[in-house]
Protein backbone atom coordinates (compact mmCIF):
# COMPACT_ATOMS: atom_id res chain seq x y z
CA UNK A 1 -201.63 -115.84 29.63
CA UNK A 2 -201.05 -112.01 29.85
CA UNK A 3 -201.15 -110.74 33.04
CA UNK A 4 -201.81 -106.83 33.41
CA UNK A 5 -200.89 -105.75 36.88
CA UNK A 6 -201.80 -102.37 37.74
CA UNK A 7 -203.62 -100.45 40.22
CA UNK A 8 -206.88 -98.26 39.90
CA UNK A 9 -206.46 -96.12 37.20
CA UNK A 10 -203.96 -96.98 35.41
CA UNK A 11 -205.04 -97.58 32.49
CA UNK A 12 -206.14 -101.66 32.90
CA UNK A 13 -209.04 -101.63 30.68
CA UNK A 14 -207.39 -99.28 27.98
CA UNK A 15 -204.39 -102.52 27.93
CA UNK A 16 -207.56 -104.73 27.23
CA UNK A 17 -209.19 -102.63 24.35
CA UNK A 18 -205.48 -102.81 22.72
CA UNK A 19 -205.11 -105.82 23.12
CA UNK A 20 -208.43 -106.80 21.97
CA UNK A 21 -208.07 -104.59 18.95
CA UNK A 22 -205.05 -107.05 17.91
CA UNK A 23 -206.43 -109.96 18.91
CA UNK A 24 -210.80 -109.81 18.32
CA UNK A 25 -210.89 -111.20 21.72
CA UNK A 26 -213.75 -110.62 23.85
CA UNK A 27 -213.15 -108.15 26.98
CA UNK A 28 -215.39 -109.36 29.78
CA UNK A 29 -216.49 -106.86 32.25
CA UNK A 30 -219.06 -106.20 35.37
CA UNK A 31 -221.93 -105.12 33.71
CA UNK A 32 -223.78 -103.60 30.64
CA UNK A 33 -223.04 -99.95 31.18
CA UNK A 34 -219.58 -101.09 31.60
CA UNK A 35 -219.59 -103.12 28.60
CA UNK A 36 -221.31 -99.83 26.89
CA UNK A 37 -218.89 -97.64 28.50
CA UNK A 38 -215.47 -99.93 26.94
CA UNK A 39 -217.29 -99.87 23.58
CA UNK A 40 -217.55 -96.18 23.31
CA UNK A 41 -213.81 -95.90 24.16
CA UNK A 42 -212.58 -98.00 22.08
CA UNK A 43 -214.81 -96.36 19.56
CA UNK A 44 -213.33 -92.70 20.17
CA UNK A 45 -209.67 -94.78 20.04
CA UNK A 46 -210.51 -95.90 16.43
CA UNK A 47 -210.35 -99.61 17.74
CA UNK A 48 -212.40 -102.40 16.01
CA UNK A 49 -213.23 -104.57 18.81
CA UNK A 50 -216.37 -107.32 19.58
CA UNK A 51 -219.04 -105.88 21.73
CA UNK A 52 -217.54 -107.13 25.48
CA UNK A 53 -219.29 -109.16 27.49
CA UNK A 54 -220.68 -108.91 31.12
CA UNK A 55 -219.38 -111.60 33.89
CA UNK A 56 -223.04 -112.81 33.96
CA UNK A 57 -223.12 -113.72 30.67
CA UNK A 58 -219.32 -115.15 30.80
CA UNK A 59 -220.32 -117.45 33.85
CA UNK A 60 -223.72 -118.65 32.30
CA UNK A 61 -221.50 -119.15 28.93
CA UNK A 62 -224.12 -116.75 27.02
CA UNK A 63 -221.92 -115.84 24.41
CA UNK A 64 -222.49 -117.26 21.24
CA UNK A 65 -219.68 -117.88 17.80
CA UNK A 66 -217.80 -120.24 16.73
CA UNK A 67 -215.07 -117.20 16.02
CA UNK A 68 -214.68 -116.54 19.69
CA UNK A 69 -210.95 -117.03 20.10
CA UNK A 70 -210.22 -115.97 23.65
CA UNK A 71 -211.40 -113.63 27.16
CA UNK A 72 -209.90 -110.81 28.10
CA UNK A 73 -211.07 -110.23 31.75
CA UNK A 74 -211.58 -106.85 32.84
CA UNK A 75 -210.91 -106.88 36.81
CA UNK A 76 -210.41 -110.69 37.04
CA UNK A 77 -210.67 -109.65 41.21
CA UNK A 78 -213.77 -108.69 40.81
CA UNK A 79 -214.91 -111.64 38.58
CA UNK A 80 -214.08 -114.06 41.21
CA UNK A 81 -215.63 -111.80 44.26
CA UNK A 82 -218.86 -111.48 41.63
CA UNK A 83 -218.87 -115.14 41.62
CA UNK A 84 -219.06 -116.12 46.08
CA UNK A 85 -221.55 -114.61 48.45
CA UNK A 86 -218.46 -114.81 50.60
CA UNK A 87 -215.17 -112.47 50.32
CA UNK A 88 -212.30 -113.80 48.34
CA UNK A 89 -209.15 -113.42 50.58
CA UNK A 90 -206.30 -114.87 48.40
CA UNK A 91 -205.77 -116.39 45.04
CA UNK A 92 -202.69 -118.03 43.64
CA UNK A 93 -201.56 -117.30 39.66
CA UNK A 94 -199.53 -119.59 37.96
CA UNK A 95 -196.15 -118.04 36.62
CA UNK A 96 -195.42 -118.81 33.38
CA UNK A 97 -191.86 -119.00 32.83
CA UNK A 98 -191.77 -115.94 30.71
CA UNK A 99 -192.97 -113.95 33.52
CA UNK A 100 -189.82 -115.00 35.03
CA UNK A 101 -188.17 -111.60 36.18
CA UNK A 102 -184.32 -111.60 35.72
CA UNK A 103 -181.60 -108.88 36.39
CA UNK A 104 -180.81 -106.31 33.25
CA UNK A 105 -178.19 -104.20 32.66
CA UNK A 106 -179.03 -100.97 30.17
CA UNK A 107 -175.73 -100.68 28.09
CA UNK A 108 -174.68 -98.31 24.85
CA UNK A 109 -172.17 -99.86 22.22
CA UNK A 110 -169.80 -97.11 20.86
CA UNK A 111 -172.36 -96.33 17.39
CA UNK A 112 -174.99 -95.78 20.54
CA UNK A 113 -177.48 -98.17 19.77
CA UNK A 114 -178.93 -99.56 22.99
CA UNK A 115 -179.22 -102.82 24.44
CA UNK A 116 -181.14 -104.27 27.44
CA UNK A 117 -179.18 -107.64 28.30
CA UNK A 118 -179.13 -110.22 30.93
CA UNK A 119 -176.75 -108.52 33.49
CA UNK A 120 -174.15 -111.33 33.64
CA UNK A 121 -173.05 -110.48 30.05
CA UNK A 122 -172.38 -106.92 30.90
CA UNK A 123 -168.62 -107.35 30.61
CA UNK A 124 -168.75 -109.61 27.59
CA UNK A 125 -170.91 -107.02 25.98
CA UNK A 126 -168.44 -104.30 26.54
CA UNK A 127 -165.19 -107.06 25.91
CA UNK A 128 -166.89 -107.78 22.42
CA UNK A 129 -168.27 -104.42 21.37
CA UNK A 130 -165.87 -104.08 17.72
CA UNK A 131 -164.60 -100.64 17.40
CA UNK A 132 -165.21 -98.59 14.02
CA UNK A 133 -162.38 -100.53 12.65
CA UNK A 134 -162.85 -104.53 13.30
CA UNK A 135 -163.28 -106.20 10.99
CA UNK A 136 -166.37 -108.16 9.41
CA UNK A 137 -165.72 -111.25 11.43
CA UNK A 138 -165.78 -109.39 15.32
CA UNK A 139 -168.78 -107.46 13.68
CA UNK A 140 -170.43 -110.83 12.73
CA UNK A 141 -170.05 -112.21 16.34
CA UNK A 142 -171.00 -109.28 18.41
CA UNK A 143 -174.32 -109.05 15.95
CA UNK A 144 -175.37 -112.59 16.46
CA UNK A 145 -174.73 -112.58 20.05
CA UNK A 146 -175.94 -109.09 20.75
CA UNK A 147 -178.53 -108.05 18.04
CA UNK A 148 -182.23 -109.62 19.86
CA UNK A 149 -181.17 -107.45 22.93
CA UNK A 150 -181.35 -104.35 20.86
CA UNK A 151 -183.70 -101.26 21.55
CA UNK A 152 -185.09 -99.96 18.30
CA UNK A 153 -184.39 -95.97 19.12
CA UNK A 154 -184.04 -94.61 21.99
CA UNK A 155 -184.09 -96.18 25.60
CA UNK A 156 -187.03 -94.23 27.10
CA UNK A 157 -189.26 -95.95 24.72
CA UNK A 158 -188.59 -98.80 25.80
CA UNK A 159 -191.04 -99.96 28.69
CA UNK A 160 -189.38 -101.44 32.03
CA UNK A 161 -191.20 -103.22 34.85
CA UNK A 162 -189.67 -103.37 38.72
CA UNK A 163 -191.16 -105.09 41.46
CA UNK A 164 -190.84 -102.08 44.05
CA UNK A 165 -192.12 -103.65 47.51
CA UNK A 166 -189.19 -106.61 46.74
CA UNK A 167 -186.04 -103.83 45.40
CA UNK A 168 -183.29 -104.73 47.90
CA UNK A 169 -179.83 -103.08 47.80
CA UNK A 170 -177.05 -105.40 46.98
């Protein structure tokens, strides 16, 4: 499960109409006008996407298709507040292991092509990078150990995620 984590304004519900673009999932939101509202963006985007849904109709399951692949909830927060009389204080996600967050190091081989690797292969990388002149063979190795790290262009393209509130100094 994809989970978007952003606050107010940030751009939530445009991830969702992306993603729902790609995928013909529906996006499930608070109401009709809201539903109207993510249509008509999507719509000045270019983006195909199915006619979202409101969390009434998600909870009563009035959505009808056998082609329905997948939600997309819009303000899952407020789905679960929408559905008790009573405030929600807390909720617990399950991490899937690719959400697993692990220390990076940002690193340039000498023909500048960027990499984002695991940081405990920052001094292999650099012990391994071949020169201009190695030969096929050092080439070969550095390429299969090296190449699914690499940045396609330039590194500011490339989008990086920090948990601020937990950055500690080591």
């Amino acid at each position: 499960m994809i989970k978007i984590h952003k606050t107010k304004g940030e751009d939530k519900t445009l991830e969702l109409i992306k993603l729902s673009h790609q995928t013909y999932n529906y996006i499930v939101c608070y109401n009709k006008q809201e539903a109207y509202r993510i249509q008509q963006e999507a719509k000045e985007l270019n983006y195909s996407i199915p006619f979202p849904i409101t969390y009434d109709e998600f909870i009563k399951k009035e959505y009808h298709g056998k082609n329905i692949q997948g939600f997309l909830i819009d303000n899952a927060d407020e789905l679960l507040q929408y559905m008790s009389r009573i405030e929600v204080k807390a909720v617990s996600l399950t991490v899937d292991q690719s959400d697993e967050k692990v220390r990076v190091s940002i690193v340039q081989d000498d023909s500048s092509h960027w990499y984002v690797i695991p940081y405990e292969l920052e001094d292999d990388f650099y012990k391994t990078d071949p020169d201009i002149d190695a030969d096929d063979e050092q080439w070969e190795e550095f390429t299969v150990k090296y190449s699914k790290y690499m940045v396609g262009g330039d590194i500011n393209s490339v989008p990086l995620f920090a948990n601020i509130g937990k950055l500690v100094e080591e």
